[in-house]
Protein backbone atom coordinates (compact mmCIF):
# COMPACT_ATOMS: atom_id res chain seq x y z
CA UNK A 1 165.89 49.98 100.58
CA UNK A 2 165.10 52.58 103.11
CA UNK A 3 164.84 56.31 102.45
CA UNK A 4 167.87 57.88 101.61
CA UNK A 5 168.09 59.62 104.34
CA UNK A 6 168.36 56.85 106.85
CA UNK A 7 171.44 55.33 107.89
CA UNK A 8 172.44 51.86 106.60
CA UNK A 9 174.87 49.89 108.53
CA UNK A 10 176.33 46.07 107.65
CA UNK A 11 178.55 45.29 110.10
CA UNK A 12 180.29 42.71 107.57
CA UNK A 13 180.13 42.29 103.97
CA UNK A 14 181.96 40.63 100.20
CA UNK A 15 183.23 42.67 97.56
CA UNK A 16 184.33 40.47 94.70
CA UNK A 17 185.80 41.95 91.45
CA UNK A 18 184.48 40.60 87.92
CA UNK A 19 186.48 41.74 85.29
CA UNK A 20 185.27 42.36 81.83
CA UNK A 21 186.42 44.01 78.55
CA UNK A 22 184.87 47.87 78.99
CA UNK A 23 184.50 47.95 82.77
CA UNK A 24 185.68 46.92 86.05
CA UNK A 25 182.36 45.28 88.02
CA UNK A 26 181.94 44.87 91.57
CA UNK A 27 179.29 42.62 93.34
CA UNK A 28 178.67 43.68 97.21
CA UNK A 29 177.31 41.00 99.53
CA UNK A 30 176.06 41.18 103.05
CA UNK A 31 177.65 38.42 105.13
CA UNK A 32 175.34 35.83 106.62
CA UNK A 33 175.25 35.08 110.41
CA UNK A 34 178.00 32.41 109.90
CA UNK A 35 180.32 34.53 107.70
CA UNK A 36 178.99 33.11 104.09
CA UNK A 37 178.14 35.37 101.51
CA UNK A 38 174.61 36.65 101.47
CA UNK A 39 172.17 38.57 99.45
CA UNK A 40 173.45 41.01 96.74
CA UNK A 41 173.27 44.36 97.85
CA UNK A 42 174.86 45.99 95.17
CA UNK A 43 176.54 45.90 91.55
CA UNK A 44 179.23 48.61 90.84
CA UNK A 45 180.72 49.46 87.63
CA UNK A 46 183.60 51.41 86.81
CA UNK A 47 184.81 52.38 83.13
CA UNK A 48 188.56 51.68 82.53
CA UNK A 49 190.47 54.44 81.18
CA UNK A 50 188.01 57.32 82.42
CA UNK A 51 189.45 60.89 82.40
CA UNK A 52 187.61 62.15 85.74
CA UNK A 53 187.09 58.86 88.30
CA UNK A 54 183.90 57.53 89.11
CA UNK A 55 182.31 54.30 90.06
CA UNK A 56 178.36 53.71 90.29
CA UNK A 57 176.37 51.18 92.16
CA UNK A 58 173.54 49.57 91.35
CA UNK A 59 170.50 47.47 93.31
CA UNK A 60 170.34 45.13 90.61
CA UNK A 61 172.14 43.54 87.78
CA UNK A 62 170.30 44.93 85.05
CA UNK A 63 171.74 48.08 86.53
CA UNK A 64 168.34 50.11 86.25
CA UNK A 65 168.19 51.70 89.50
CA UNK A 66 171.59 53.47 90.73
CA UNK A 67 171.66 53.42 94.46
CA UNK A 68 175.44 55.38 95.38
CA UNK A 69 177.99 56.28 93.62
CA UNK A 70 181.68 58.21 94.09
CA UNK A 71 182.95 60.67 91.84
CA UNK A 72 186.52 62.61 91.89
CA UNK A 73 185.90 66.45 92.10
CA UNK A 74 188.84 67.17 89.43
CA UNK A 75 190.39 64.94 86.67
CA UNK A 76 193.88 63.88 87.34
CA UNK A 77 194.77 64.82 91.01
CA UNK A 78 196.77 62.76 92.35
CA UNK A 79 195.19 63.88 95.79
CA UNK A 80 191.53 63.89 94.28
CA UNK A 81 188.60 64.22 96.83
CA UNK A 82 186.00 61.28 95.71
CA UNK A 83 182.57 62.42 97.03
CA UNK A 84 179.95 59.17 98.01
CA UNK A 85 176.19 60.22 97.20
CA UNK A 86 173.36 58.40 97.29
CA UNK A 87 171.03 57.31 94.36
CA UNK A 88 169.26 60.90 94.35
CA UNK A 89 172.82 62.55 94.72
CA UNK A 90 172.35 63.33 97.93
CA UNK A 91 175.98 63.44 99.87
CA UNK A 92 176.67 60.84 102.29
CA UNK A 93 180.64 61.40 102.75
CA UNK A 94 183.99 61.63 101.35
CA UNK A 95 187.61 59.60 100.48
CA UNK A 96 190.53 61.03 100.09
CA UNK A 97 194.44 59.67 99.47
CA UNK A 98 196.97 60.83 101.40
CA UNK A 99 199.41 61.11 98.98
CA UNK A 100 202.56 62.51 100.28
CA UNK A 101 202.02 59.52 103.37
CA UNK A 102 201.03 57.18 100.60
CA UNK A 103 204.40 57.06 98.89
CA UNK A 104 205.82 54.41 101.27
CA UNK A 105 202.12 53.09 102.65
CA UNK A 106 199.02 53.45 100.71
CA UNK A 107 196.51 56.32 103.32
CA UNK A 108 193.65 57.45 103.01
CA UNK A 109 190.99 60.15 104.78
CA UNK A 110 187.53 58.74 104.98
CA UNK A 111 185.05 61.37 106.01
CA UNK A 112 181.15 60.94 106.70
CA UNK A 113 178.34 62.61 109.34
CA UNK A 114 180.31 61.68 112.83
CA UNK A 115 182.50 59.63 111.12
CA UNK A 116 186.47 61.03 111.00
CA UNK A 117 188.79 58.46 109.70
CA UNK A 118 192.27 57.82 108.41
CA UNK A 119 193.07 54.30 107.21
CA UNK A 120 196.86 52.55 106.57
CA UNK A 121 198.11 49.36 104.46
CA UNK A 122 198.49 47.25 108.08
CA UNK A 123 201.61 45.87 106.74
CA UNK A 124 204.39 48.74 105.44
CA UNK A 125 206.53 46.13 104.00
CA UNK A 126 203.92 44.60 101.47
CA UNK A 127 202.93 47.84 100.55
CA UNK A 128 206.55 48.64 99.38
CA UNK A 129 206.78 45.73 97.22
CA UNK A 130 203.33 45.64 95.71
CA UNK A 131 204.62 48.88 94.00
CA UNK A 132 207.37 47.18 92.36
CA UNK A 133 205.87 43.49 92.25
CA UNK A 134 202.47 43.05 90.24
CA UNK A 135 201.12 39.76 91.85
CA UNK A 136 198.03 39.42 93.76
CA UNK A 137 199.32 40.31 97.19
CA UNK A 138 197.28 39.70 100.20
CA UNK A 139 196.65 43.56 101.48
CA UNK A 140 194.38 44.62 104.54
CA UNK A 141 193.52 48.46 105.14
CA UNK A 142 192.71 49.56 108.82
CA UNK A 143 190.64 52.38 109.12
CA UNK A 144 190.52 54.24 112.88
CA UNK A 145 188.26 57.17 114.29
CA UNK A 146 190.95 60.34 114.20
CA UNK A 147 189.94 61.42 118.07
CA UNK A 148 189.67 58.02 119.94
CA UNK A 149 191.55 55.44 117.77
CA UNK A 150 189.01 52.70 117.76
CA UNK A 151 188.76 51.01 114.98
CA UNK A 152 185.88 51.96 112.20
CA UNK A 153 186.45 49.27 109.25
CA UNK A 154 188.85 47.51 108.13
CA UNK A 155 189.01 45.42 104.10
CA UNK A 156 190.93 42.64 104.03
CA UNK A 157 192.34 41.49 100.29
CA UNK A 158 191.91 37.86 99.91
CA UNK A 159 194.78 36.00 98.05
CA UNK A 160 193.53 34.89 94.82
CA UNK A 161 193.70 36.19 91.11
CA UNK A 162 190.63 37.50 91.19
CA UNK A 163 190.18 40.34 93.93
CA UNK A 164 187.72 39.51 96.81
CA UNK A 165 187.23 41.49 99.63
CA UNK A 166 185.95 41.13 103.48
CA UNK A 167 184.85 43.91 104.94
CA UNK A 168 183.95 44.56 108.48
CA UNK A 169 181.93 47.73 109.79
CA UNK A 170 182.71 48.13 113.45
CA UNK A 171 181.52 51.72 114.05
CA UNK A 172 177.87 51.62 113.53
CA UNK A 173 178.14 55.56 112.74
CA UNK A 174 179.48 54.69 109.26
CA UNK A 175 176.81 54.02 106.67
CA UNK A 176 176.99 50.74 104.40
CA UNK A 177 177.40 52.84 101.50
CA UNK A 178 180.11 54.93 102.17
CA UNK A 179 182.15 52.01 103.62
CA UNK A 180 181.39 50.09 100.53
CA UNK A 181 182.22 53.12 98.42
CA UNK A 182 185.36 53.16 99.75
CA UNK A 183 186.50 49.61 99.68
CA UNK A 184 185.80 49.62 96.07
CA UNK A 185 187.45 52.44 95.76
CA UNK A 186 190.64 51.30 97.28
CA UNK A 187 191.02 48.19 94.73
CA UNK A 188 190.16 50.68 92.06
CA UNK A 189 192.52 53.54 92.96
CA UNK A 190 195.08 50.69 93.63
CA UNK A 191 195.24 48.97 91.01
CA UNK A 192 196.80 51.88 89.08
């Protein structure tokens, strides 16, 4: 992995959930040239039922060497700031939800060096009934820069029981990690 200083960009990439009793695990791939899954980049684990939010990824599946991680800065806000840090705690950016916009369609603020972003549900009406329906909707998030509109990722929720996750990267300002951080953290914080 290079230092932690250095930007990582994936332009695409897998998040599949793996459910277990304790915790809620995530394993990141990079996407292969022809849109398979690749290499594992990273395992995250989050504990269920945790008073102050915070998820932690790992380079392997041993989990012996923690590479990011996001953490809420308070215990139960429902507008809680979730900083993204690398493995020596170093920042690298910030999520927030938008709550009061959030109501109707889930928002969020996505925040990293050159990187202003807010991101939307893409479709209002599924986001109004996945808050009164619990099946495993299909849901895509669309994340643009705040000054210029262009697009900066987007996650797309793939319809199955188990959650699985494409992501695609297209501002090569945004590092891997954050973007990863915050896909995670949108089935995480969602599934609430």
């Amino acid at each position: 992995m290079p230092p932690s200083g250095t930007l990582q960009h994936l332009g695409q990439f897998f998040i599949k959930q793996r459910i277990t009793m304790m915790v809620n695990r995530y394993e990141v791939r990079e996407a292969n040239p022809d849109g398979s899954e690749g290499r594992l980049v990273a395992i995250a684990q989050q504990k269920r039922m945790a008073m102050k939010e915070q998820v932690t990824f790992y380079a392997d599946e041993a989990r012996t060497q923690a590479v990011f991680s996001f953490k809420a800065r308070q215990a139960l806000d429902l507008a809680a700031v979730y900083d993204v840090t690398d493995g020596a705690g170093q920042p690298l950016g910030w999520f927030q939800k938008d709550f009061g916009a959030s109501l109707l369609r889930s928002s969020f603020h996505l925040v990293g060096p050159g990187v202003e972003a807010y991101g939307q549900e893409r479709n209002q009406v599924v986001g109004i009934i996945r808050r009164f329906v619990d099946l495993p909707f299909s849901f895509h998030f669309d994340f643009t820069d705040k000054k210029s509109g262009a697009t900066v990722m987007s996650s797309e929720r793939q319809f199955t029981l188990r959650d699985r996750y494409t992501v695609k990267v297209a501002d090569p300002r945004l590092d891997f990690r954050l973007a990863a951080a915050m896909a995670v953290g949108l089935d995480a914080l969602l599934a609430r």
